[in-house]
Structure formats: structure tokens, C-alpha cells
PDB file of N, CA and C in Angstrom:
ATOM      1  N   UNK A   1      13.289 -19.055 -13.284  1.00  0.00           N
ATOM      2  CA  UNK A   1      12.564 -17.956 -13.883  1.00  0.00           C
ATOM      3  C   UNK A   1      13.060 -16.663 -13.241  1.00  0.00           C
ATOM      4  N   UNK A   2      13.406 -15.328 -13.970  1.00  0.00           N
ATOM      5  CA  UNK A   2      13.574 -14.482 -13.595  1.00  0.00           C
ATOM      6  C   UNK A   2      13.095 -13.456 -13.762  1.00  0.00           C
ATOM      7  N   UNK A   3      13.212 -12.159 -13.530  1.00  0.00           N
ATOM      8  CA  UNK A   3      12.499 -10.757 -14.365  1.00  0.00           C
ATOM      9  C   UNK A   3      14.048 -10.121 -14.591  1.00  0.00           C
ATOM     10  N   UNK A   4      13.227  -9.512 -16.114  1.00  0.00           N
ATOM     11  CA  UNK A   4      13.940  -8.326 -16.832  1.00  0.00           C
ATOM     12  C   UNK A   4      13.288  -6.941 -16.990  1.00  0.00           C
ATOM     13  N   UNK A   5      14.285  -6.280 -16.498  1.00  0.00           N
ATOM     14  CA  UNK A   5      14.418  -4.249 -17.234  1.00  0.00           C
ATOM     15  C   UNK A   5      15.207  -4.380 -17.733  1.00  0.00           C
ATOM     16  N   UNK A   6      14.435  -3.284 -18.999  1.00  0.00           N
ATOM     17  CA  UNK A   6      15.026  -2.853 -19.824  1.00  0.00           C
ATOM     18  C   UNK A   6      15.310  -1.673 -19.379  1.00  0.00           C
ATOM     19  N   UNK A   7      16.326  -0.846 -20.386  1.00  0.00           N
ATOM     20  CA  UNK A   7      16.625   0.457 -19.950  1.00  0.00           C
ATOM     21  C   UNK A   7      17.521   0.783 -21.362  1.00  0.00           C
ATOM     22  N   UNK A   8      16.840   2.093 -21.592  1.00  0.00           N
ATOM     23  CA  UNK A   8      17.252   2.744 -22.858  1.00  0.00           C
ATOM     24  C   UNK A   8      16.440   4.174 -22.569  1.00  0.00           C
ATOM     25  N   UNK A   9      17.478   4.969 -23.475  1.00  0.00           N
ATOM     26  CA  UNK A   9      17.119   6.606 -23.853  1.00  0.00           C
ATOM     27  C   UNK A   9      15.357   6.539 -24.285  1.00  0.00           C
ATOM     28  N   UNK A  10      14.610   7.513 -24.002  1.00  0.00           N
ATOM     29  CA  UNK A  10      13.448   7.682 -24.136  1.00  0.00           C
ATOM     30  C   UNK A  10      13.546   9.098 -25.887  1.00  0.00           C
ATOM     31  N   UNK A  11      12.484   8.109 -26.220  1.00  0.00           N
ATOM     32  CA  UNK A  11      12.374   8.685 -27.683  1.00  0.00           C
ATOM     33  C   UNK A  11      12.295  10.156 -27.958  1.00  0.00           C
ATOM     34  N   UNK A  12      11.424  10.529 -26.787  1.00  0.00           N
ATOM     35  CA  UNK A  12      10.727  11.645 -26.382  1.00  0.00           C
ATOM     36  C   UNK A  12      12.316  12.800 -26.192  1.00  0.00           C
ATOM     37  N   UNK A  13      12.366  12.370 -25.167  1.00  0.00           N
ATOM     38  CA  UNK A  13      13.269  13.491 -24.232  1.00  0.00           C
ATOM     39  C   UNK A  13      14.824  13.060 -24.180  1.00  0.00           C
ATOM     40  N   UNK A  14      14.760  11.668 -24.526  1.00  0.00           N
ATOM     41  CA  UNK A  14      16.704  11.048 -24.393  1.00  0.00           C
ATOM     42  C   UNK A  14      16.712  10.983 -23.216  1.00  0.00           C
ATOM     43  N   UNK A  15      16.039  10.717 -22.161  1.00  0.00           N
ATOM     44  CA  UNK A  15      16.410  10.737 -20.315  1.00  0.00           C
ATOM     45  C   UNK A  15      16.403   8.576 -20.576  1.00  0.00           C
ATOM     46  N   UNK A  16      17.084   8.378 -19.972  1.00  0.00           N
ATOM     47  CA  UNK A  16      17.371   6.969 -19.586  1.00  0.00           C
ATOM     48  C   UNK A  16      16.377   6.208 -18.693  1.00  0.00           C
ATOM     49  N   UNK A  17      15.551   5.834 -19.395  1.00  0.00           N
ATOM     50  CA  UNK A  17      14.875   5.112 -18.082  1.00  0.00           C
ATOM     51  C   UNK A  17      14.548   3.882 -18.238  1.00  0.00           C
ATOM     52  N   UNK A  18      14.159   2.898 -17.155  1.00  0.00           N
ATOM     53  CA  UNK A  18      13.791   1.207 -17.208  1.00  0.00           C
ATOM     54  C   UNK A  18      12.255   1.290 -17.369  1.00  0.00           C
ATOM     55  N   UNK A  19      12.074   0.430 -18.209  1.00  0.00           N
ATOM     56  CA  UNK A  19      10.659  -0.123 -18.298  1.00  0.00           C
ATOM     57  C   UNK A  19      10.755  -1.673 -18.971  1.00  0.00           C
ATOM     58  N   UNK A  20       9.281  -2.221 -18.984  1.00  0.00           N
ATOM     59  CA  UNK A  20       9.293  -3.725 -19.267  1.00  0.00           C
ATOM     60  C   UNK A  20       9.028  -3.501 -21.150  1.00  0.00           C
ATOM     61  N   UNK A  21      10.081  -4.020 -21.510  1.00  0.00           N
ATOM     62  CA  UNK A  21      10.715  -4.347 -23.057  1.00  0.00           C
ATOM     63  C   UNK A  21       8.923  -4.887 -23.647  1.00  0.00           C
ATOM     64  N   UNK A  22       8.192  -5.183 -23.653  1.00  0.00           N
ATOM     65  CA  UNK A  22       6.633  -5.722 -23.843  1.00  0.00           C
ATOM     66  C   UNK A  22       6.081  -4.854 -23.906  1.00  0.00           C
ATOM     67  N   UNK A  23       5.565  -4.247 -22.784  1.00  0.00           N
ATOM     68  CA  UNK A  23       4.380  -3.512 -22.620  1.00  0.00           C
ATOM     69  C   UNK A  23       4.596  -1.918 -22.239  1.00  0.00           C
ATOM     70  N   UNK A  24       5.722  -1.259 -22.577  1.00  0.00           N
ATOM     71  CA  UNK A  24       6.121   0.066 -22.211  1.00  0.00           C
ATOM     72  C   UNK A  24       5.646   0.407 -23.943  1.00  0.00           C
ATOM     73  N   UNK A  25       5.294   2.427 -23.809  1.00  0.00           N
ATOM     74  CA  UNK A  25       4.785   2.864 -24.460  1.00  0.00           C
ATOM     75  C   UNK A  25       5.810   2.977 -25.896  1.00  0.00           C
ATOM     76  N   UNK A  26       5.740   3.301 -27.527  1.00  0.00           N
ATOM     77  CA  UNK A  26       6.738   2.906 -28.084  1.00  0.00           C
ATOM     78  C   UNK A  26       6.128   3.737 -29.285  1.00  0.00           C
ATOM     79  N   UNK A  27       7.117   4.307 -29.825  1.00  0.00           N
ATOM     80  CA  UNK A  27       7.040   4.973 -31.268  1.00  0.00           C
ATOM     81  C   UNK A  27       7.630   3.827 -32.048  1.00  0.00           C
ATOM     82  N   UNK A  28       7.244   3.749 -33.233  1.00  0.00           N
ATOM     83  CA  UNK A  28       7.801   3.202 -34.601  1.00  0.00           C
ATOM     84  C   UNK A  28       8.883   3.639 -35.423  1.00  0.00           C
ATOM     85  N   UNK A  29      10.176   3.512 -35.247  1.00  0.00           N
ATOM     86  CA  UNK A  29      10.850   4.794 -35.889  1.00  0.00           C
ATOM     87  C   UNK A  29      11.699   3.436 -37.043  1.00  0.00           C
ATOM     88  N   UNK A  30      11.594   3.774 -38.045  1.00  0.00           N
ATOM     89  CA  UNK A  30      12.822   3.029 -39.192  1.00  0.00           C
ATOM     90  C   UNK A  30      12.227   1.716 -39.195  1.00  0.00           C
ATOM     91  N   UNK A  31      10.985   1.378 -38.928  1.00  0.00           N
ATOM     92  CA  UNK A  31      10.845   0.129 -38.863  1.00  0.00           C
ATOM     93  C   UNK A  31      11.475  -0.673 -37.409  1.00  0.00           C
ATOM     94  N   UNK A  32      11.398   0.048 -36.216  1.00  0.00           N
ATOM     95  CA  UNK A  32      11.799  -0.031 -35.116  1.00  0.00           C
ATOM     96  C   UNK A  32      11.218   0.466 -33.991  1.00  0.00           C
ATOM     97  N   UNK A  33      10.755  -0.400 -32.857  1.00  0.00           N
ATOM     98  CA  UNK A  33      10.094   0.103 -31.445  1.00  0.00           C
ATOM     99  C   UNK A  33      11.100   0.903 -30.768  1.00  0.00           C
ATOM    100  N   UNK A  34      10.325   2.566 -30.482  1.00  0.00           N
ATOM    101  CA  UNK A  34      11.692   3.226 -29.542  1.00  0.00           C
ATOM    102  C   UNK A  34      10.966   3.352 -28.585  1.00  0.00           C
ATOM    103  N   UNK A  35      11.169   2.871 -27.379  1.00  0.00           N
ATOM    104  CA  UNK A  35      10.309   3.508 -26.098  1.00  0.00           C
ATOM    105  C   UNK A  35      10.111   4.564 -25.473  1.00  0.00           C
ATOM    106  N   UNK A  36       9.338   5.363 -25.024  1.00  0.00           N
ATOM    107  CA  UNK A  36       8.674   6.565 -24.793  1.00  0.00           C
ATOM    108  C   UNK A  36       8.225   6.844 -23.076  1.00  0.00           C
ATOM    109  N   UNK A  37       9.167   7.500 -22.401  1.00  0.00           N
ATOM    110  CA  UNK A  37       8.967   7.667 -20.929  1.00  0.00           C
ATOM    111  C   UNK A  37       7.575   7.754 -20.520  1.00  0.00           C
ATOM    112  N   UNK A  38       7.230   7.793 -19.288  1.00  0.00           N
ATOM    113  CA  UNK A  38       6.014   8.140 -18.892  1.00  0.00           C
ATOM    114  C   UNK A  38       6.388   9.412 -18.703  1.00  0.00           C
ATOM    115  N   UNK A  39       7.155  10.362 -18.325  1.00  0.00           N
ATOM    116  CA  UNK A  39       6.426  12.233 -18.902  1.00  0.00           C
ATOM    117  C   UNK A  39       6.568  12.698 -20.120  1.00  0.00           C
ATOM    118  N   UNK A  40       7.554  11.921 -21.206  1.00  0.00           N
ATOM    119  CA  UNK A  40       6.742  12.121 -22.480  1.00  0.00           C
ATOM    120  C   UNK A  40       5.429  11.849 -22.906  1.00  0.00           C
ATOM    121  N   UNK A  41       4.696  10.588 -22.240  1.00  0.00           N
ATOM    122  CA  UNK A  41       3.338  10.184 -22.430  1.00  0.00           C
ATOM    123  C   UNK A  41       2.642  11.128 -21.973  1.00  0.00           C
ATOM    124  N   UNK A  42       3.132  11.560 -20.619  1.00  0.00           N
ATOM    125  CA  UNK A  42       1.998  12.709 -20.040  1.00  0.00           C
ATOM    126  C   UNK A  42       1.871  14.169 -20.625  1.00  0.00           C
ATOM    127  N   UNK A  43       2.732  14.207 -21.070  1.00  0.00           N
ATOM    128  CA  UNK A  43       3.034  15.985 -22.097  1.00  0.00           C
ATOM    129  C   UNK A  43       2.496  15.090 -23.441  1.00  0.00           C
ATOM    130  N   UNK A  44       2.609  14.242 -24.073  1.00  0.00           N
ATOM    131  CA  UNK A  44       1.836  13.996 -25.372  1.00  0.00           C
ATOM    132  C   UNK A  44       0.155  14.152 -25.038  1.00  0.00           C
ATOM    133  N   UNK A  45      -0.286  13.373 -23.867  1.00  0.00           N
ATOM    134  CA  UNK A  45      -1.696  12.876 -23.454  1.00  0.00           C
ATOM    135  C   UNK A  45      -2.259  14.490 -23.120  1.00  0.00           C
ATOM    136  N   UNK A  46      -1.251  15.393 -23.131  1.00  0.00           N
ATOM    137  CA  UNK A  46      -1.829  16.935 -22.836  1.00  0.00           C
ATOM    138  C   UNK A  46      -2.063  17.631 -24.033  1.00  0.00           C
ATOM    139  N   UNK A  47      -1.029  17.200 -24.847  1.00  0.00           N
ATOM    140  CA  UNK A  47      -1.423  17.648 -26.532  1.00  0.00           C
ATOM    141  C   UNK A  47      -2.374  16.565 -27.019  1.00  0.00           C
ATOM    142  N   UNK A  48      -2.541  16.093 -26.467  1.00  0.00           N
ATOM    143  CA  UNK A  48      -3.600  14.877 -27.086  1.00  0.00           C
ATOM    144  C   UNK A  48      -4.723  15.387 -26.618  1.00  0.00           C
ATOM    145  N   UNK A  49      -5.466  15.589 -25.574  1.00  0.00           N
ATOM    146  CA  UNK A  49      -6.415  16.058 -25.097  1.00  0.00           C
ATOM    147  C   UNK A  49      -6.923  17.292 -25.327  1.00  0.00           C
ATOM    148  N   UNK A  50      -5.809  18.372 -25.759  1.00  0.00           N
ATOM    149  CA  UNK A  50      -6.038  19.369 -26.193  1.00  0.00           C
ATOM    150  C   UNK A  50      -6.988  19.475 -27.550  1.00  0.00           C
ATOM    151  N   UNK A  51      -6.117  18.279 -28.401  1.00  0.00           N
ATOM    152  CA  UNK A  51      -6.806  18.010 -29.971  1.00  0.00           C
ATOM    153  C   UNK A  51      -8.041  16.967 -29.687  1.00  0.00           C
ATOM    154  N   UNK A  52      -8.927  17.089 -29.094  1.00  0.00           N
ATOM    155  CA  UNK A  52      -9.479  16.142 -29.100  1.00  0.00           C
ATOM    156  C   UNK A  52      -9.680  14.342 -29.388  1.00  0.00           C
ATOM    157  N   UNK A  53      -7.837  14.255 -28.845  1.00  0.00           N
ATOM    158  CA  UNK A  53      -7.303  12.631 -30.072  1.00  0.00           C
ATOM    159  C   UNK A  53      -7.818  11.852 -28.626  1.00  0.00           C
ATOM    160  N   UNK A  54      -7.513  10.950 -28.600  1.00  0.00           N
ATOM    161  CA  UNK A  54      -7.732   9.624 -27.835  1.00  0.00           C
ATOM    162  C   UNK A  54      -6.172   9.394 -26.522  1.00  0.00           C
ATOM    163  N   UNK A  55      -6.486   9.324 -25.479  1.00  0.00           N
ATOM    164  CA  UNK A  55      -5.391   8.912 -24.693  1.00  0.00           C
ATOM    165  C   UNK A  55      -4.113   8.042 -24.901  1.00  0.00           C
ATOM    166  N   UNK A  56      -3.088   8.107 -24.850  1.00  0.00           N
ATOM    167  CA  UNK A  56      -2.564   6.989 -24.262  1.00  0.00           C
ATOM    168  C   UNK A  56      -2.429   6.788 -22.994  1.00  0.00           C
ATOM    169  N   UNK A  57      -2.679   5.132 -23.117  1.00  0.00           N
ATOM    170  CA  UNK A  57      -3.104   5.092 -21.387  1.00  0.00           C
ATOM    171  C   UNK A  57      -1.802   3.614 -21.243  1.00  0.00           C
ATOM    172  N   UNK A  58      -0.800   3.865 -20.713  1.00  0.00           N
ATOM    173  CA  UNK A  58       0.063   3.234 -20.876  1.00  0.00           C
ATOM    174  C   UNK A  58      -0.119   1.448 -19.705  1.00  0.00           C
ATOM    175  N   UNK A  59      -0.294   0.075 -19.765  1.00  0.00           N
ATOM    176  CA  UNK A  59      -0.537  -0.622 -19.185  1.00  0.00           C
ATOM    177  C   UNK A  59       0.581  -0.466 -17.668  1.00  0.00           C
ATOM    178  N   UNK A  60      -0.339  -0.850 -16.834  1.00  0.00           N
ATOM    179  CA  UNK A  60      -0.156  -0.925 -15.275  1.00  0.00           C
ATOM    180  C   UNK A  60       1.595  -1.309 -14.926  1.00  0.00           C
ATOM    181  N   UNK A  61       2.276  -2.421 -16.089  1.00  0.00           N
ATOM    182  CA  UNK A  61       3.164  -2.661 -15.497  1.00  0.00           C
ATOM    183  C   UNK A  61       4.121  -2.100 -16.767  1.00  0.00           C
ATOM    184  N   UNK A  62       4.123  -1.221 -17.459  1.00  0.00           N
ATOM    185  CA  UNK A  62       4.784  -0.719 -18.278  1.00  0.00           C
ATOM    186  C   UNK A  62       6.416   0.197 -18.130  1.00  0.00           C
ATOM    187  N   UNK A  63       6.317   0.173 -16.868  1.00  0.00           N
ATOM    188  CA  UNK A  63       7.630   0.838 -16.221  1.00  0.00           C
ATOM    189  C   UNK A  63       8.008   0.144 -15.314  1.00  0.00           C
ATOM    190  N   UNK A  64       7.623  -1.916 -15.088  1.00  0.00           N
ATOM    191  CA  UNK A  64       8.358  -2.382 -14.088  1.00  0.00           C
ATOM    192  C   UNK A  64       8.850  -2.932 -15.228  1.00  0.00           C
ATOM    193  N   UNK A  65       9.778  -3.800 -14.238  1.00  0.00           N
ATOM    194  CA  UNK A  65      10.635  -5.329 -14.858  1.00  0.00           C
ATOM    195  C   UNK A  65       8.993  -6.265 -14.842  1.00  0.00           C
ATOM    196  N   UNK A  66       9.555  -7.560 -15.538  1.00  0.00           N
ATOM    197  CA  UNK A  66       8.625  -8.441 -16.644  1.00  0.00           C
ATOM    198  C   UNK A  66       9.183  -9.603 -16.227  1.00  0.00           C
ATOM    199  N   UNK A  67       8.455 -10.594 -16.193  1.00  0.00           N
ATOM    200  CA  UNK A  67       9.234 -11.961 -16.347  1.00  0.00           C
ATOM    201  C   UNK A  67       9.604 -12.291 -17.483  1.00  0.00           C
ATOM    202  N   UNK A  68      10.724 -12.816 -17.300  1.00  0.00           N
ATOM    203  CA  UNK A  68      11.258 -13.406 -18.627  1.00  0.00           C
ATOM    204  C   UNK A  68      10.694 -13.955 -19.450  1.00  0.00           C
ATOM    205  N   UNK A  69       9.602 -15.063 -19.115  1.00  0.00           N
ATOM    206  CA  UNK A  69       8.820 -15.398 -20.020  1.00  0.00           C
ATOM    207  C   UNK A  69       8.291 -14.775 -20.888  1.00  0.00           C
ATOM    208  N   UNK A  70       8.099 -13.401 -20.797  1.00  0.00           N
ATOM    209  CA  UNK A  70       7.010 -12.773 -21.646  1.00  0.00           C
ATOM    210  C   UNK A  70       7.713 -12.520 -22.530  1.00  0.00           C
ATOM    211  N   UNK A  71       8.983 -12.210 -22.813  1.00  0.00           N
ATOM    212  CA  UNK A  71      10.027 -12.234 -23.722  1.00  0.00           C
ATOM    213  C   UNK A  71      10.002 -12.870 -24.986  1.00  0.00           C
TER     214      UNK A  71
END
């Protein structure tokens, strides 16, 4: 058994970063999950709060590696 990161351009900003392919934050684009950094989340969650919308609150392990299993 092992763990995996992922790592790809962030939807948001294009900065490269690792997070776990599962549970990292994700736009829908083309019929496709694009993943979304944590300071794009935090500059959205500021326009979010501003509009009175609802958080994203991104899960605890959303920017580690994952075990493979969860795959």
C-alpha cells in the first residue's frame, strides 16, 4: 500500500500545487474536475462571505497525499 499526490495547475490562479486527487477542492469545467488551491479557496470564501453564500470549507486532508486505496 502506498500514498499518492497529485499535482496540477490550480484552476484559480495556474500556480502548481499537490493535493489528494479525492478530496481537494474542484470546479467542474467541460464536464471535468479542475482543482482549486487553497488561496484560491480563501480569496473565493472572502467573496463568498461578502455575498452572504455559504463557505467552502475544504476537508482536513485535501492538500496531503491519500492512500492509494481511496483511488
Amino acid at each position: 500500500m502506498g500514498y499518492v499526490t497529485a499535482m496540477a495547475p490550480c484552476f484559480g490562479c495556474g500556480r502548481l500545487f499537490s493535493f489528494n486527487p479525492v478530496h481537494v477542492p474542484s470546479i467542474i469545467v467541460n464536464g471535468q474536475r479542475e482543482p482549486v488551491c487553497r488561496s484560491c479557496v480563501t480569496r473565493a470564501n472572502a467573496m463568498r462571505e461578502h455575498n452572504g453564500m455559504p463557505l467552502i470549507v475544504p476537508l482536513d486532508d485535501a492538500y496531503d497525499a491519500c492512500d492509494e486505496s481511496e483511488i
